[in-house]
C-alpha atoms as a PDB file:
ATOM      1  CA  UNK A   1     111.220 -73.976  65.714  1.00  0.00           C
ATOM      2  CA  UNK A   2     107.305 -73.330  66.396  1.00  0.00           C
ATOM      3  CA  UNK A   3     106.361 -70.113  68.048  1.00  0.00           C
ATOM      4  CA  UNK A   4     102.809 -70.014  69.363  1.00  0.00           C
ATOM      5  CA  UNK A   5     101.743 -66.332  69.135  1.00  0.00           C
ATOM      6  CA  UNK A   6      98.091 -67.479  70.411  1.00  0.00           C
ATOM      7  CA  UNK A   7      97.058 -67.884  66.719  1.00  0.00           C
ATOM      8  CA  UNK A   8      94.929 -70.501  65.849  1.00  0.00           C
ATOM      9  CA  UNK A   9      96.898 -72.977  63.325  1.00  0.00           C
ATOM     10  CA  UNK A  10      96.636 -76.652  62.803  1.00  0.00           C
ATOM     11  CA  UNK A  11      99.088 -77.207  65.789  1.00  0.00           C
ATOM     12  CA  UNK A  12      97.237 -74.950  68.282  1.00  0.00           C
ATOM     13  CA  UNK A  13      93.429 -74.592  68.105  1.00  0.00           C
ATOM     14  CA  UNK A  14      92.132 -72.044  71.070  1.00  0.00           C
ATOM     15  CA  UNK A  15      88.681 -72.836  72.021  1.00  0.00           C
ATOM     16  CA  UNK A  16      86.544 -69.954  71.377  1.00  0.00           C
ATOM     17  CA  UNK A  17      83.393 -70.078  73.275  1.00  0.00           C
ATOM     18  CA  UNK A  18      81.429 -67.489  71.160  1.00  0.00           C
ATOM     19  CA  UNK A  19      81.801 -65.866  67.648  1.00  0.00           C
ATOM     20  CA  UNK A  20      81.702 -62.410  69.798  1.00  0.00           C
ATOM     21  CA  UNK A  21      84.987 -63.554  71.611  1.00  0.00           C
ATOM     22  CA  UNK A  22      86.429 -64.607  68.019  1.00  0.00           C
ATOM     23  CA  UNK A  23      85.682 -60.799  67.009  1.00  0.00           C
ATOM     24  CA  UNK A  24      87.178 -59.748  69.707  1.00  0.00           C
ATOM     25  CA  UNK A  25      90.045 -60.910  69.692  1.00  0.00           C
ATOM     26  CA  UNK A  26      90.494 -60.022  65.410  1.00  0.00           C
ATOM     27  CA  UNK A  27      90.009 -56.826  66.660  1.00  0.00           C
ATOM     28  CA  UNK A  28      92.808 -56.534  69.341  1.00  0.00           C
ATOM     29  CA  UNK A  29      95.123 -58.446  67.116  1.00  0.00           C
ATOM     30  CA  UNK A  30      94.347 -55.806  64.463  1.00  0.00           C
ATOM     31  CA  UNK A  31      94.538 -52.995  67.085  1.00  0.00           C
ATOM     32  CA  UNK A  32      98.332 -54.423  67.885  1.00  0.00           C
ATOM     33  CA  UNK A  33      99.098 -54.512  64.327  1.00  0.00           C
ATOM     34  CA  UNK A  34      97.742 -51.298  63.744  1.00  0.00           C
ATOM     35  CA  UNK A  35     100.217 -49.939  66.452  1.00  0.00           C
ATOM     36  CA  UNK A  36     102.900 -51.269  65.060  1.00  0.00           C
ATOM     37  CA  UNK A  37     102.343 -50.089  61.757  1.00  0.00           C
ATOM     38  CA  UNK A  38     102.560 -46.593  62.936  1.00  0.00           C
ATOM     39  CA  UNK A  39     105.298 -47.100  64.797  1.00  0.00           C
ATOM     40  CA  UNK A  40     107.944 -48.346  62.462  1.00  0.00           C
ATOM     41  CA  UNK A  41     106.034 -48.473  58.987  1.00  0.00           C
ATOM     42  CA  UNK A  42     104.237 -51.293  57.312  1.00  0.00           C
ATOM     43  CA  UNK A  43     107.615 -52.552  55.900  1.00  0.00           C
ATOM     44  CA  UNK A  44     109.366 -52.541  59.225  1.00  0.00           C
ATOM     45  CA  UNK A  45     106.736 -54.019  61.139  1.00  0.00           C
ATOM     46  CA  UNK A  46     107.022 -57.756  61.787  1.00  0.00           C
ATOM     47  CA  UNK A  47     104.455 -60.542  62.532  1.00  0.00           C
ATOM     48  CA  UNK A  48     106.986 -61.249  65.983  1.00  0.00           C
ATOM     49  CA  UNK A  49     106.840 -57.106  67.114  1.00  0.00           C
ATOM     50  CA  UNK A  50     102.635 -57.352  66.420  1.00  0.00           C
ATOM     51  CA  UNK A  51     101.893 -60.540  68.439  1.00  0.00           C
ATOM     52  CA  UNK A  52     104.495 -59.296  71.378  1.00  0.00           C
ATOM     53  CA  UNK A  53     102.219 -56.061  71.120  1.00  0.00           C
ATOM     54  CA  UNK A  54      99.074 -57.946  71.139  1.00  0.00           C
ATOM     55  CA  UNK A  55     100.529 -60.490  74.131  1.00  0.00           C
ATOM     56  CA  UNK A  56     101.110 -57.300  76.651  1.00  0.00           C
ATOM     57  CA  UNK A  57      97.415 -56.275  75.851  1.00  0.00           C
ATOM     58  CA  UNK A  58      96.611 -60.079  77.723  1.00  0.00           C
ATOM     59  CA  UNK A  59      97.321 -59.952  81.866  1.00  0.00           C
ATOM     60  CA  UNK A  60      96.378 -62.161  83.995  1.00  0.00           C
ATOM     61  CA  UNK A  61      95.134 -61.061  87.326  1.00  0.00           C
ATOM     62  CA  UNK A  62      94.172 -63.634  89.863  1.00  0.00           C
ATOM     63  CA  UNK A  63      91.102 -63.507  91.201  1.00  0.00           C
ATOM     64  CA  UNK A  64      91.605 -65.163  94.583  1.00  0.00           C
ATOM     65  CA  UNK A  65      93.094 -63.536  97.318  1.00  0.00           C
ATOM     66  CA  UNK A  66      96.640 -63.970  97.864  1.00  0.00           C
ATOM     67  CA  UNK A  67      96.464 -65.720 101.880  1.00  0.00           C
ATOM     68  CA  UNK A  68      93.558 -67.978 100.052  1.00  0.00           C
ATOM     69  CA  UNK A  69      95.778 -69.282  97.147  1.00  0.00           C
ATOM     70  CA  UNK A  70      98.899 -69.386  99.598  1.00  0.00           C
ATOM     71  CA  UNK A  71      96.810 -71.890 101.855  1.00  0.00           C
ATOM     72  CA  UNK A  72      95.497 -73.736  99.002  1.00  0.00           C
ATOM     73  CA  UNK A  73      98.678 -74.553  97.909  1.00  0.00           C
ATOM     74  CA  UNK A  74     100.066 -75.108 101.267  1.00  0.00           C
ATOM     75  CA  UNK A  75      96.731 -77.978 101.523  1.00  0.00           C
ATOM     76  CA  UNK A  76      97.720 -79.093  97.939  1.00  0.00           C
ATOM     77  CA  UNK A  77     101.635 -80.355  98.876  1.00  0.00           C
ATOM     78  CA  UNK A  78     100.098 -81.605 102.175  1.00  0.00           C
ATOM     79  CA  UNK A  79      98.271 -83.972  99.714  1.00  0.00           C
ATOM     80  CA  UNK A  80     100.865 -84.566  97.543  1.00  0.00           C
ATOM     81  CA  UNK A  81     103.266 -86.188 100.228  1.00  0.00           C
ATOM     82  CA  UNK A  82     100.750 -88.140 101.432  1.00  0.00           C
ATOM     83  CA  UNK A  83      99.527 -89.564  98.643  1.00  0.00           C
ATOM     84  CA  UNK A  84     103.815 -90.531  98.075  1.00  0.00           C
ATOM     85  CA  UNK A  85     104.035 -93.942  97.536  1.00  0.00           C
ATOM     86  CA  UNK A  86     100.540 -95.133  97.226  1.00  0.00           C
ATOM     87  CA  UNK A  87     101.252 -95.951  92.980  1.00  0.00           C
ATOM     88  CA  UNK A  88     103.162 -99.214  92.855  1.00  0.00           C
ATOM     89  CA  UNK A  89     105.402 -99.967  89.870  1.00  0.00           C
END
């Protein structure tokens, strides 16, 4: 089974827009690792616990107001049902 821990591998390449960005983000993952490390020891630290610890570091906060989203989405189905039926087989 693949796991995508936000790594960049041949399967999964993240578009970095600057080498400052790619630094940064070294350094969290490092950070989490480093965490871990003290937590349960270098030997009972696992690549799983370090990205899990690195992953709660990332939240994502919408910008937009709530009402604003709620009515954007509200428009969006709006156009979604009417645009029902317009693709022919």
């Amino acid at each position: 089974m693949y796991v995508n821990y936000g790594f960049v591998t041949e399967r999964n390449r993240m578009a970095r827009r600057t080498r400052q960005e790619a630094l940064e983000t070294r350094s969290r993952i490092l950070d989490a690792a480093e965490r871990v490390f003290h937590e349960k020891g270098v030997a009972n630290g696992s690549l799983e616990e370090i990205a899990a610890t690195w992953q709660l570091e990332k939240c994502f906060e919408p910008a937009m107001d709530r009402a604003l989203a709620a009515e954007r989405r509200a428009r969006w189905h709006q156009a979604v049902e009417r645009s029902r039926g317009w693709a022919t087989s």
